[in-house]
N, C-alpha and C. Protein backbone atom coordinates (compact mmCIF):
# COMPACT_ATOMS: atom_id res chain seq x y z
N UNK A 1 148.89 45.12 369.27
CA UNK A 1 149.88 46.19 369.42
C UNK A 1 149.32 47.48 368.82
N UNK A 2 148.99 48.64 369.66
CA UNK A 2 149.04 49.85 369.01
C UNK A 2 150.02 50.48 368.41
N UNK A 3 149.24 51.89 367.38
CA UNK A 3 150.48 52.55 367.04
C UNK A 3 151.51 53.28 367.50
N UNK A 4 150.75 53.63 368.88
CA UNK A 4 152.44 53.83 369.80
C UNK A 4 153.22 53.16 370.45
N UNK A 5 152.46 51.90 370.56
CA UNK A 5 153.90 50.62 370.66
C UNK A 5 155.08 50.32 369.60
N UNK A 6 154.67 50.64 368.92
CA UNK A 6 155.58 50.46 367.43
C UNK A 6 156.41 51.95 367.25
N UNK A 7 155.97 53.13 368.40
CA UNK A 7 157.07 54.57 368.34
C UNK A 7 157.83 54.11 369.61
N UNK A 8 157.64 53.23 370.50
CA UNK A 8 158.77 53.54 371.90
C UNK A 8 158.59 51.93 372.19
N UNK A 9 160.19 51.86 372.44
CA UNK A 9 161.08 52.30 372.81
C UNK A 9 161.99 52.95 371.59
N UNK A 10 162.10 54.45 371.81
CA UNK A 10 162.82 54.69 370.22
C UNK A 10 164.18 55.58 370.83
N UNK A 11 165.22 55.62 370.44
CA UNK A 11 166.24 56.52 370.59
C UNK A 11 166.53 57.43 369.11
N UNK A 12 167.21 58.38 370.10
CA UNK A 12 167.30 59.44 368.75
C UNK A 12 169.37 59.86 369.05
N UNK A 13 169.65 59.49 367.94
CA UNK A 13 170.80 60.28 367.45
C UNK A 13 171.82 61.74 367.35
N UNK A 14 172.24 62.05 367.89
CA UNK A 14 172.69 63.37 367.25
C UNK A 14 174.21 63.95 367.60
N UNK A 15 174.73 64.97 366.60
CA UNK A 15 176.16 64.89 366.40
C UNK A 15 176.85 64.61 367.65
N UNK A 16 176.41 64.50 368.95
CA UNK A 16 177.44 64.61 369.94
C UNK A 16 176.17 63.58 371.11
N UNK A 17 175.16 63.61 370.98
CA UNK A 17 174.46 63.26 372.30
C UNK A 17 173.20 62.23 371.39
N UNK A 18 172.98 61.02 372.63
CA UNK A 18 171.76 60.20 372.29
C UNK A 18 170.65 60.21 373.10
N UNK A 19 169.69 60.21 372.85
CA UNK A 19 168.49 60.29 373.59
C UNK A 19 167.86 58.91 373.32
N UNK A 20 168.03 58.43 375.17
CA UNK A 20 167.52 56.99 374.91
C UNK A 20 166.89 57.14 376.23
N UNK A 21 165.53 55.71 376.28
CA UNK A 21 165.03 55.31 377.10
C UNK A 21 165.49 55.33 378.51
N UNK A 22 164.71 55.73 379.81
CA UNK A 22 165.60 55.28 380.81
C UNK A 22 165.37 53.72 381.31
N UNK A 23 166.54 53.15 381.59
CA UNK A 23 166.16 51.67 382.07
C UNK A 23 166.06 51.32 383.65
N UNK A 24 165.63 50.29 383.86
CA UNK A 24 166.16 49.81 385.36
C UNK A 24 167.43 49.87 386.07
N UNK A 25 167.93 49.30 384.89
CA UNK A 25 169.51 49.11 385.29
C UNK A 25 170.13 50.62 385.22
N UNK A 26 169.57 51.40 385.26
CA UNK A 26 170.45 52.39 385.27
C UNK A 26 170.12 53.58 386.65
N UNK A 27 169.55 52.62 387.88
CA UNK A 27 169.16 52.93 388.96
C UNK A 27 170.53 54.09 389.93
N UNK A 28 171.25 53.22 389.86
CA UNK A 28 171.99 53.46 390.35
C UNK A 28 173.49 55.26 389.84
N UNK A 29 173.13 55.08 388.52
CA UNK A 29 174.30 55.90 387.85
C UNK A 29 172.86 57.68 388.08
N UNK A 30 171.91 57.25 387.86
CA UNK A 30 171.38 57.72 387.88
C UNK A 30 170.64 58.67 388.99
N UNK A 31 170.69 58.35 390.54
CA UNK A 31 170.57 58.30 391.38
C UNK A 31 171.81 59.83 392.08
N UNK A 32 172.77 58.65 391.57
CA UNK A 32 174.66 59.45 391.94
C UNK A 32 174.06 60.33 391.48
N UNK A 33 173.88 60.62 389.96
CA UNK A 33 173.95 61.95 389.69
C UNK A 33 173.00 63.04 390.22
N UNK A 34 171.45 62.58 390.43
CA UNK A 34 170.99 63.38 390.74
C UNK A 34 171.08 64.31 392.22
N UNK A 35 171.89 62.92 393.01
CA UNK A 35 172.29 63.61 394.68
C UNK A 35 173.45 64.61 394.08
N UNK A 36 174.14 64.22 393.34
CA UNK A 36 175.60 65.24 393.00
C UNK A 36 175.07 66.58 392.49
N UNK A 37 173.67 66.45 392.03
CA UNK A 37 173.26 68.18 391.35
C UNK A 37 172.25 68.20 392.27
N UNK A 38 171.29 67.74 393.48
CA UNK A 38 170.88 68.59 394.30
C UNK A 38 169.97 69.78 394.86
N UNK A 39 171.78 70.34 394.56
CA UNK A 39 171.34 71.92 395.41
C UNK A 39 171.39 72.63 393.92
N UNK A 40 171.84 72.07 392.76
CA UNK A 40 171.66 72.73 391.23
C UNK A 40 170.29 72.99 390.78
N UNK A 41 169.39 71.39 391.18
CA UNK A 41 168.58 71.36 390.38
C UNK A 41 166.89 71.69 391.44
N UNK A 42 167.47 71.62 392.61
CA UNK A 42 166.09 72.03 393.57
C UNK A 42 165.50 72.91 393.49
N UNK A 43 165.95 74.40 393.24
CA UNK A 43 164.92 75.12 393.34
C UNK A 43 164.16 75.46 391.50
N UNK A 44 164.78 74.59 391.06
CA UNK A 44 163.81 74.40 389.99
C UNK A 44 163.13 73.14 389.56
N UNK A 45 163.16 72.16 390.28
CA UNK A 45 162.36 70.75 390.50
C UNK A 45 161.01 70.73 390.74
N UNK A 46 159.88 70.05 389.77
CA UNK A 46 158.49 69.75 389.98
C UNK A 46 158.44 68.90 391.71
N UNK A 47 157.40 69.73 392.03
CA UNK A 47 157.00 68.87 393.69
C UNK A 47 155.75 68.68 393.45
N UNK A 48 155.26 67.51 394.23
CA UNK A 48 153.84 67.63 395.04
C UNK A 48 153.22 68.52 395.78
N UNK A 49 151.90 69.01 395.21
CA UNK A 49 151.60 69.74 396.58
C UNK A 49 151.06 69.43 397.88
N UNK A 50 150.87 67.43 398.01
CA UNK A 50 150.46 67.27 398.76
C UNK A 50 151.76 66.54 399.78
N UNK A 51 153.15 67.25 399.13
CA UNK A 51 153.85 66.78 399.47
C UNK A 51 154.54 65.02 399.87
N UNK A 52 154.24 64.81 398.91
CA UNK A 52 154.92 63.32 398.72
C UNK A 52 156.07 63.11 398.08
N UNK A 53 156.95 62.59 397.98
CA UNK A 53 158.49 62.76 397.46
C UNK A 53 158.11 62.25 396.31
N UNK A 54 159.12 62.64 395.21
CA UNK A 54 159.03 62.59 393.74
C UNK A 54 160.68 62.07 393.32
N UNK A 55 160.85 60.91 392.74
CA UNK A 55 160.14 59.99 392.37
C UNK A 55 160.25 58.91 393.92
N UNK A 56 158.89 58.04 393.94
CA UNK A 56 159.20 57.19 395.64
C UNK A 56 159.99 56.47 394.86
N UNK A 57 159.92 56.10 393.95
CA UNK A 57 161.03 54.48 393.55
C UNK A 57 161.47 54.56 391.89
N UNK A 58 162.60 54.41 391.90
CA UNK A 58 162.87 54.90 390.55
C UNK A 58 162.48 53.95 389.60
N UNK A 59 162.46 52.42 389.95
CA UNK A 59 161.75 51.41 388.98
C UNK A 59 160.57 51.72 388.79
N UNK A 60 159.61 51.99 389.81
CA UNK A 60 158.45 52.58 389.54
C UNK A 60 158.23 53.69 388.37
N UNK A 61 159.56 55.11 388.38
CA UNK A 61 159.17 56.04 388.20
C UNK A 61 159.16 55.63 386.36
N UNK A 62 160.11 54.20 386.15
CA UNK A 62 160.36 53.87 384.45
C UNK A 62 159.64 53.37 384.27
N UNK A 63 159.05 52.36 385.39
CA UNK A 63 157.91 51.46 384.47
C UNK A 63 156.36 52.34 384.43
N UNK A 64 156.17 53.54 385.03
CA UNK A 64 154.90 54.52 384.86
C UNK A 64 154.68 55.11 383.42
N UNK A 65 156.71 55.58 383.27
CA UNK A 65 156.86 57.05 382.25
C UNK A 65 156.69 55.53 381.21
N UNK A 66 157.33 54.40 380.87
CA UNK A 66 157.18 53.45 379.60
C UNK A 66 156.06 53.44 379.15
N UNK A 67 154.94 52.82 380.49
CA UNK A 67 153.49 52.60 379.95
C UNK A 67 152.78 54.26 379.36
N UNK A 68 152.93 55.38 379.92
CA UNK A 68 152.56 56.21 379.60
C UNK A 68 153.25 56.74 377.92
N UNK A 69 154.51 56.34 377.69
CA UNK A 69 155.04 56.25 376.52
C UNK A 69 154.49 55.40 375.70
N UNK A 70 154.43 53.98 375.84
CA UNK A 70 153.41 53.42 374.79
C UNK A 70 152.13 53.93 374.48
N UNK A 71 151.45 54.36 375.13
CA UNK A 71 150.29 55.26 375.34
C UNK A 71 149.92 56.32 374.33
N UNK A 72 151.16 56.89 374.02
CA UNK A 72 151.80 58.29 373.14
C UNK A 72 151.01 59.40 374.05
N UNK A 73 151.42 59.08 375.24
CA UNK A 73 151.56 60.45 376.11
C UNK A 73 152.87 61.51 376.72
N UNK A 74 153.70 60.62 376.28
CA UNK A 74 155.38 61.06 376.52
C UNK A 74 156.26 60.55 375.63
N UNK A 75 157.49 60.92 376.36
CA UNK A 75 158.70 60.70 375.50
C UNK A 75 160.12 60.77 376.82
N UNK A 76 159.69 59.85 377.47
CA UNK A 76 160.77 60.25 378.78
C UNK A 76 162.35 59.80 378.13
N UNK A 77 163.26 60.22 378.28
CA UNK A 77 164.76 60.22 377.65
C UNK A 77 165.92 60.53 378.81
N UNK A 78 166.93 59.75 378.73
CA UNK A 78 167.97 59.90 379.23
C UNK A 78 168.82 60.77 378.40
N UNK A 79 169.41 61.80 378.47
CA UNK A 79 170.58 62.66 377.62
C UNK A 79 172.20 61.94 378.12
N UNK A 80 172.57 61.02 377.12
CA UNK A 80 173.27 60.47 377.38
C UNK A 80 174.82 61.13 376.34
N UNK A 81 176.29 61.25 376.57
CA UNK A 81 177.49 61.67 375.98
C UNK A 81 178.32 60.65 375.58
N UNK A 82 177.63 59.77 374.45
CA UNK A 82 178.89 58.77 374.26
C UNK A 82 180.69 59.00 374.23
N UNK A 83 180.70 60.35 373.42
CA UNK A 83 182.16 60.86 373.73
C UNK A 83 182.89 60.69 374.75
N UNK A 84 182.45 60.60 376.38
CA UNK A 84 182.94 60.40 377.47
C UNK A 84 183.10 58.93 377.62
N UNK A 85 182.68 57.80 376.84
CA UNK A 85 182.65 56.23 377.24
C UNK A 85 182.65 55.65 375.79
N UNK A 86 183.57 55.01 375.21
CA UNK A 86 183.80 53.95 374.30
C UNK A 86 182.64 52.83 374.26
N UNK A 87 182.62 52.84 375.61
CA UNK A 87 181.61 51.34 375.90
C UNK A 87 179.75 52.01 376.62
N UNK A 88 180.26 52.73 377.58
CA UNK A 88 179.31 53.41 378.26
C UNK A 88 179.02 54.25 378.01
N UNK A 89 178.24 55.38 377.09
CA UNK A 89 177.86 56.26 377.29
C UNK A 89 177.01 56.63 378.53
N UNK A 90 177.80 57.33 379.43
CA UNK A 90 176.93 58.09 380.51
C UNK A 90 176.25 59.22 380.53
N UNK A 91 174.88 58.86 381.39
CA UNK A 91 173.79 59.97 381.57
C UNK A 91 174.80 61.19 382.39
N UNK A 92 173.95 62.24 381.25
CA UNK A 92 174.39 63.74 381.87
C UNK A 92 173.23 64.73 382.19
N UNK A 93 172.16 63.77 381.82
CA UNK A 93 170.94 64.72 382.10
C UNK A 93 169.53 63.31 382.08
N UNK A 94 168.36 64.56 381.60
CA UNK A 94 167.12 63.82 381.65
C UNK A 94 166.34 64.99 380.42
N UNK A 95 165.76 64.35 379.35
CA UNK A 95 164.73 65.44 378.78
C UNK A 95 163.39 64.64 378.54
N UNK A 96 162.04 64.79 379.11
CA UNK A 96 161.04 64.63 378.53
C UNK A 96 160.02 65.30 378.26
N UNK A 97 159.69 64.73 376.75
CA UNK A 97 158.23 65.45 376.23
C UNK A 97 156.99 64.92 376.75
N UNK A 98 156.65 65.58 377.64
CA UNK A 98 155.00 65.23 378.41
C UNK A 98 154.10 66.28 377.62
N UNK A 99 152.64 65.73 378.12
CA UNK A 99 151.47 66.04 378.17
C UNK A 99 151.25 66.35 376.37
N UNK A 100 152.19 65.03 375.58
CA UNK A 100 151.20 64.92 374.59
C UNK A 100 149.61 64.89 374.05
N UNK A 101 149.46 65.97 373.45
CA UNK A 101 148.17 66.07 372.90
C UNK A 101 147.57 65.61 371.41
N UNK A 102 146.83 64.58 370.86
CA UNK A 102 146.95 64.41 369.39
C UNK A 102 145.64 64.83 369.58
N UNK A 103 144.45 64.33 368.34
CA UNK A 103 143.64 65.16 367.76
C UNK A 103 143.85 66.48 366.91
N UNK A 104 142.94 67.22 367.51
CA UNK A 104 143.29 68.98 366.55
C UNK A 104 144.59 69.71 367.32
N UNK A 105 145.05 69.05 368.24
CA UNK A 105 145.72 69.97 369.13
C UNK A 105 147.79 69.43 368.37
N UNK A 106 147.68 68.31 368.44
CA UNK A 106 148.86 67.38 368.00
C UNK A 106 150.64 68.63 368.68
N UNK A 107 150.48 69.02 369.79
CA UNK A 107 150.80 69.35 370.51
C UNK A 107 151.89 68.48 372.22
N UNK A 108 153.05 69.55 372.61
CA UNK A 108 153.63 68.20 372.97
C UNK A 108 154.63 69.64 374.48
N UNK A 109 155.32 69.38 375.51
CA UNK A 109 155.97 70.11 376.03
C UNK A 109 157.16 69.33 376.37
N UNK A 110 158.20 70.50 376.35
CA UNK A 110 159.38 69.95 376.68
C UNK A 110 160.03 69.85 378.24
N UNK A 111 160.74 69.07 378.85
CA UNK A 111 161.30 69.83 380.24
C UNK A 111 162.39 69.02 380.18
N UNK A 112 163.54 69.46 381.04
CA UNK A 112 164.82 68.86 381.35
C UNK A 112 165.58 69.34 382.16
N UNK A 113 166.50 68.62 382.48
CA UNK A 113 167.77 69.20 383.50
C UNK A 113 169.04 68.42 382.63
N UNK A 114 170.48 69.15 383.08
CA UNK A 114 171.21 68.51 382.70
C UNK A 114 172.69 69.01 383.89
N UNK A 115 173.51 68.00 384.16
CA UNK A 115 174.15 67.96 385.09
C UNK A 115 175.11 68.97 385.33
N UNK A 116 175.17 69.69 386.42
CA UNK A 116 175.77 71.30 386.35
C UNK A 116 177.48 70.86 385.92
N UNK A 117 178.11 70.23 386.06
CA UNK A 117 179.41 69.75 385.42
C UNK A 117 179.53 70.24 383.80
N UNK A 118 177.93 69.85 382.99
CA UNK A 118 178.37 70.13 381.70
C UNK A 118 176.83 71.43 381.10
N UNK A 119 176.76 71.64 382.53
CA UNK A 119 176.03 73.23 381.65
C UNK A 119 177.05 74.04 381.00
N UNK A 120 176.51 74.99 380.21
CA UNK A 120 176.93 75.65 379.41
C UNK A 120 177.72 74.90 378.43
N UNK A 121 177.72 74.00 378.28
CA UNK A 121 178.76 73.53 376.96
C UNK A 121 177.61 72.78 375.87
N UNK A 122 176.21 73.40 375.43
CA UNK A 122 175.67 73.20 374.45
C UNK A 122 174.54 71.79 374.85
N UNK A 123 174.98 71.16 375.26
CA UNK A 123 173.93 69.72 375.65
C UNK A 123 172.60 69.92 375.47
N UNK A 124 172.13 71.37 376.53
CA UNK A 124 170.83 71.42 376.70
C UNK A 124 169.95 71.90 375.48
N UNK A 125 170.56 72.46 374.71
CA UNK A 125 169.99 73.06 373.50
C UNK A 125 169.95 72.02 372.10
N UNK A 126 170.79 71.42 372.38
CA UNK A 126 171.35 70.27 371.39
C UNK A 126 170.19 69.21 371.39
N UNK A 127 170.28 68.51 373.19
CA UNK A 127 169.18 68.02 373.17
C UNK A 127 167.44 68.09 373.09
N UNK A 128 167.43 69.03 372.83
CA UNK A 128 166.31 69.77 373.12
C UNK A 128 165.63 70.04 371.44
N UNK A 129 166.83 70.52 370.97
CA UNK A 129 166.62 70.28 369.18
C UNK A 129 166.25 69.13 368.86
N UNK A 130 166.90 68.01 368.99
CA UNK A 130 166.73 66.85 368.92
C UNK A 130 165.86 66.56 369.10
N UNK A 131 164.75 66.35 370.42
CA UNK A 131 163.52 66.04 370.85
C UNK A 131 162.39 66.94 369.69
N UNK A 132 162.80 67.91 369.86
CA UNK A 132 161.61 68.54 369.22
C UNK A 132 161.56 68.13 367.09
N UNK A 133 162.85 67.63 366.96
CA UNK A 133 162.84 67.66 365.45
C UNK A 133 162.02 65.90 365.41
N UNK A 134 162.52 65.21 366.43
CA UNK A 134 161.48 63.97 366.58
C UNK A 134 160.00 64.00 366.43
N UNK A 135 159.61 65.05 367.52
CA UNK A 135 158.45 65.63 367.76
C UNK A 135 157.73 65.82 366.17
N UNK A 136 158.44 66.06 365.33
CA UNK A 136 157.81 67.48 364.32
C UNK A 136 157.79 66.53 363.32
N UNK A 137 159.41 65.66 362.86
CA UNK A 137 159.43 64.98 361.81
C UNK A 137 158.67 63.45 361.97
N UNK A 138 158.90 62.59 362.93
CA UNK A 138 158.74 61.47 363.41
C UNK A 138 157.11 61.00 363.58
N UNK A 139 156.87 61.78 364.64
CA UNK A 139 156.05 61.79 365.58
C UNK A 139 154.80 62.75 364.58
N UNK A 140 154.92 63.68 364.27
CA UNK A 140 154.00 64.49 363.16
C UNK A 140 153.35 65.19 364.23
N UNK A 141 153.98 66.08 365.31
CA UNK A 141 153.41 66.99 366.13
C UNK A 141 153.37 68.64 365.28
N UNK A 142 152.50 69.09 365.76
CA UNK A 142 152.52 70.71 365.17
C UNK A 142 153.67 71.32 366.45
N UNK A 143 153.11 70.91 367.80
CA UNK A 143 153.45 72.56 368.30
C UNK A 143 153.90 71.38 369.61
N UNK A 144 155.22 72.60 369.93
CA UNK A 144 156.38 72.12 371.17
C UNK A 144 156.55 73.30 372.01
N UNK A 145 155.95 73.19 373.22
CA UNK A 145 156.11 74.59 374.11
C UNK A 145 157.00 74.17 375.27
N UNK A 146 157.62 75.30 376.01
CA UNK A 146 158.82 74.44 377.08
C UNK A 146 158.51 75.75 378.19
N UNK A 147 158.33 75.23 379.41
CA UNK A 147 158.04 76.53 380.51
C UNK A 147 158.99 76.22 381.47
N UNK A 148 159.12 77.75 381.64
CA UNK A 148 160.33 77.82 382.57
C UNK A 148 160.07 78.81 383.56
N UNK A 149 160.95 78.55 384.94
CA UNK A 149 160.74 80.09 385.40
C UNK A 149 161.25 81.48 385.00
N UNK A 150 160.93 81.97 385.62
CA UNK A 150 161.72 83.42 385.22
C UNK A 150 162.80 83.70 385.58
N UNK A 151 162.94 83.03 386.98
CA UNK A 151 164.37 83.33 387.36
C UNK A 151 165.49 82.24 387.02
N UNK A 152 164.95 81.15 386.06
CA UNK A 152 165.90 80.27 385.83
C UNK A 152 166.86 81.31 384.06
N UNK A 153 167.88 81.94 384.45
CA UNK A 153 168.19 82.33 383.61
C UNK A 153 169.38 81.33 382.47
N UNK A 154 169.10 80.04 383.12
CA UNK A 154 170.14 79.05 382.25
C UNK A 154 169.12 78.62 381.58
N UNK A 155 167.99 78.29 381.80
CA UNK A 155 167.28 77.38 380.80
C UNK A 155 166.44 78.64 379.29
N UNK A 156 166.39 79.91 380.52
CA UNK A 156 165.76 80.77 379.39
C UNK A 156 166.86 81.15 378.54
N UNK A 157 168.23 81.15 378.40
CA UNK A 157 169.09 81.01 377.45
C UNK A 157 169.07 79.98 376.46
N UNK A 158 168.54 78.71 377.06
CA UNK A 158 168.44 77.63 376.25
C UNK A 158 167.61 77.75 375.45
N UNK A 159 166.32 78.49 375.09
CA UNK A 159 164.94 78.78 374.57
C UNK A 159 165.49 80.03 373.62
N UNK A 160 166.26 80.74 374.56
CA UNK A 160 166.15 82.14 373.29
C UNK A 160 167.68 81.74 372.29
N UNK A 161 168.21 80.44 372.56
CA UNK A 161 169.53 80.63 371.59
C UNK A 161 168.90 79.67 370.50
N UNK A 162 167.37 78.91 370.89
CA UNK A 162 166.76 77.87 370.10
C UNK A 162 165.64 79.11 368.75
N UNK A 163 166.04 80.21 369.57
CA UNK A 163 164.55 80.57 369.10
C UNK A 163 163.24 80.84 369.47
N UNK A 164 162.81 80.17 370.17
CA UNK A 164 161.61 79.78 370.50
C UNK A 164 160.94 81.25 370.79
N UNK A 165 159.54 80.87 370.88
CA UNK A 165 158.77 82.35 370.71
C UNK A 165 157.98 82.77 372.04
N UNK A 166 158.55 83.65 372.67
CA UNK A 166 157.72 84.04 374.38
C UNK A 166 156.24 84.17 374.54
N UNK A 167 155.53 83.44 375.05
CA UNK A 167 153.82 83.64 374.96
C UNK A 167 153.68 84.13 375.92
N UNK A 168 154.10 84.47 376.73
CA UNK A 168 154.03 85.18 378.15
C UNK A 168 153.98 84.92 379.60
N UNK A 169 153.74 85.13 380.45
CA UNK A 169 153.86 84.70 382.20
C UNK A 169 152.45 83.40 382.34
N UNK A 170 152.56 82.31 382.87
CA UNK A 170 151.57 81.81 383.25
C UNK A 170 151.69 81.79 384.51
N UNK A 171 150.53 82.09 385.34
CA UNK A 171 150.19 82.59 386.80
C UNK A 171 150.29 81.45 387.45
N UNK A 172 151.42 80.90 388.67
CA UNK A 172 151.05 79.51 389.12
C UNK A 172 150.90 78.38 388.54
N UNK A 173 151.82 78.43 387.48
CA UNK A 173 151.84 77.44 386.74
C UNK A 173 152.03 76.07 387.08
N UNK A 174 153.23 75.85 387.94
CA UNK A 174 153.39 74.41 388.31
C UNK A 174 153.65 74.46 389.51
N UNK A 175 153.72 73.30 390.80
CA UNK A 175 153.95 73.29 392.04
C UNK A 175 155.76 73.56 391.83
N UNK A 176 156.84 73.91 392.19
CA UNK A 176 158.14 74.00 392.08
C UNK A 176 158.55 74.27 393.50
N UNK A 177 159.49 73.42 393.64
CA UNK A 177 160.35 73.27 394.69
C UNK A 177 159.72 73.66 396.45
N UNK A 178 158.40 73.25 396.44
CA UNK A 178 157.55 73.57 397.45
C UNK A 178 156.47 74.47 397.16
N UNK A 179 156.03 75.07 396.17
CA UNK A 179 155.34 76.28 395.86
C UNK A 179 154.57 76.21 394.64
N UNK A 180 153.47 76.89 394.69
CA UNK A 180 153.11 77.26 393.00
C UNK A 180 153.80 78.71 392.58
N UNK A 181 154.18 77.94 391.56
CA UNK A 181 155.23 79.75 390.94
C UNK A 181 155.41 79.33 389.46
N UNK A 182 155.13 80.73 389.47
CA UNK A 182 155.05 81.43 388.10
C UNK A 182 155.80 80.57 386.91
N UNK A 183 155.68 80.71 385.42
CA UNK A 183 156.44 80.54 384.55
C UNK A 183 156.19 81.24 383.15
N UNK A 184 156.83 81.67 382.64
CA UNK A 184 157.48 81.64 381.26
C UNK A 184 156.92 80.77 380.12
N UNK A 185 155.92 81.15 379.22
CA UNK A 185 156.06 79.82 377.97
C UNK A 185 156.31 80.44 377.26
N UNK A 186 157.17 79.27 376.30
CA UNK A 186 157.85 79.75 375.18
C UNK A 186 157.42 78.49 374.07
N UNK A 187 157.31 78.99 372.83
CA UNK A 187 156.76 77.63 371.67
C UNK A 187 157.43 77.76 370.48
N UNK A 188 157.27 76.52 369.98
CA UNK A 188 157.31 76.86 368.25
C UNK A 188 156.40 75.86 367.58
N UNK A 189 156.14 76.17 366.23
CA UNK A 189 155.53 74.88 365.69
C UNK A 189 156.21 74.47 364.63
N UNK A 190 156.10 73.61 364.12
CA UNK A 190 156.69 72.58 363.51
C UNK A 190 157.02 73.78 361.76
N UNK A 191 156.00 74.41 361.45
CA UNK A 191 155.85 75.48 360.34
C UNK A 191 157.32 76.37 360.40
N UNK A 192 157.82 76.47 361.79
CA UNK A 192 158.13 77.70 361.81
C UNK A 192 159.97 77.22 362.13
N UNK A 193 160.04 75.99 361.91
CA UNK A 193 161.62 75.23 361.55
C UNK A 193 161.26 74.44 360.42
N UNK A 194 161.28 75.20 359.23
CA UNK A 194 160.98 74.01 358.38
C UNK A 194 162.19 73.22 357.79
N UNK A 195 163.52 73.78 358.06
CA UNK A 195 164.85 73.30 358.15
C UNK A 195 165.38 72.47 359.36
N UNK A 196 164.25 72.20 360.58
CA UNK A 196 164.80 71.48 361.03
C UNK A 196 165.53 72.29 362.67
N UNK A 197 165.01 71.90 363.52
CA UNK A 197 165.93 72.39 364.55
C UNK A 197 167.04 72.72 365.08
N UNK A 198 167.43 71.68 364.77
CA UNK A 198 169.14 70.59 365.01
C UNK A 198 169.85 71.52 363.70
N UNK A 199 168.89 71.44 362.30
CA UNK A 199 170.07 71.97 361.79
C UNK A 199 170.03 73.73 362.01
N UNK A 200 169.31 73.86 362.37
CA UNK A 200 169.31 75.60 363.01
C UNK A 200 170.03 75.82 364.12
N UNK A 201 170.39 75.11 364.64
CA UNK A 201 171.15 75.12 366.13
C UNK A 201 172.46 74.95 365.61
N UNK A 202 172.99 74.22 364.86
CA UNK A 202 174.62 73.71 364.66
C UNK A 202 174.92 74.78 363.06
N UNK A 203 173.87 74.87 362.46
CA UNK A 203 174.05 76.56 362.04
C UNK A 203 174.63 77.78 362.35
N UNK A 204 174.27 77.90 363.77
CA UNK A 204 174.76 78.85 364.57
C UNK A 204 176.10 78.99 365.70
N UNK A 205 176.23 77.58 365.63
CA UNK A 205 177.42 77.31 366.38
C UNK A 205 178.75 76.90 365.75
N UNK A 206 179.80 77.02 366.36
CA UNK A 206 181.58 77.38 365.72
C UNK A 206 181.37 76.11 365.87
């Protein structure tokens, strides 16, 4: 057993939302939701450029992101609202940290969506604290960068109510929604919350 078999499968805690593994069994809840957001989440969705559909099979797409998680190359997460289910907490989103880097770099990025029903009511920022205070405390990463487009003005709210610090335009950054287009990075490092994300975020909020 390596030492990143012994970090995942890990869930993380926090005042209102859990960040857990995605499973098999959760093919289906999972699925609903993403046909129900759509036309929310398409024109800001990673594509192929050789055009192949993303994900072909969703068992596939858990048992890839797991092995790549034991690996300590990710951190794929369901954003789940126990408040809404006694028994069930249901998925309201998705956040993962890809393209972990350790060595000198110990470096990590964030991405997510979360279901247009409960944008704006804090989730995305919440969860997002969360991941990254994992990242920083847990995990012993320096640096968490999250790219966005430019014209996504919900997620760049999510970055500037976190803080996070603008590094500037990257040219063609990722294939998106049929295209290479532009993005936005934004970072922090681990130095520069030394209180903690989560508690800088609920700091600021009523």
């Amino acid at each position: 057993m390596s030492e990143f078999d012994r970090q995942w499968p890990v869930s993380v805690q926090g005042p209102r939302l859990v960040l857990r593994p995605l499973r098999r069994r959760d093919k289906a809840e999972w699925m609903h939701l993403r046909r129900a957001n759509d036309q929310w989440l398409a024109p800001w969705d990673a594509t192929l450029p050789e055009g192949a559909g993303y994900p072909a099979d969703f068992g596939q797409m858990v048992s890839t992101q797991n092995r790549a998680a034991r690996l300590g190359q990710c951190l794929p997460w369901a954003i789940t609202l126990p408040a809404l289910h006694a028994r069930h907490a249901p998925i309201v989103g998705q956040l993962t940290v890809s393209s972990i880097v350790w060595g000198a770099a110990r470096s990590g990025s964030i991405g997510y969506w979360v279901d247009a029903g409960h944008a704006g009511t804090g989730i995305a920022p919440e969860a997002v604290a969360m991941a990254a205070d994992h990242c920083f405390k847990a995990l012993g990463l320096h640096r968490i960068e999250i790219n966005i487009r430019p014209e996504n003005g919900a997620s760049l709210r999510v970055v500037e109510k976190l803080g996070f610090r603008d590094e500037g335009v990257r040219k063609d950054f990722l294939h998106i929604n049929g295209a290479w287009a532009d993005h936005r990075s934004f970072a922090l490092t681990a130095e520069e919350v030394p209180e903690g994300m989560l508690n800088r975020w609920l700091a600021r909020t009523p």
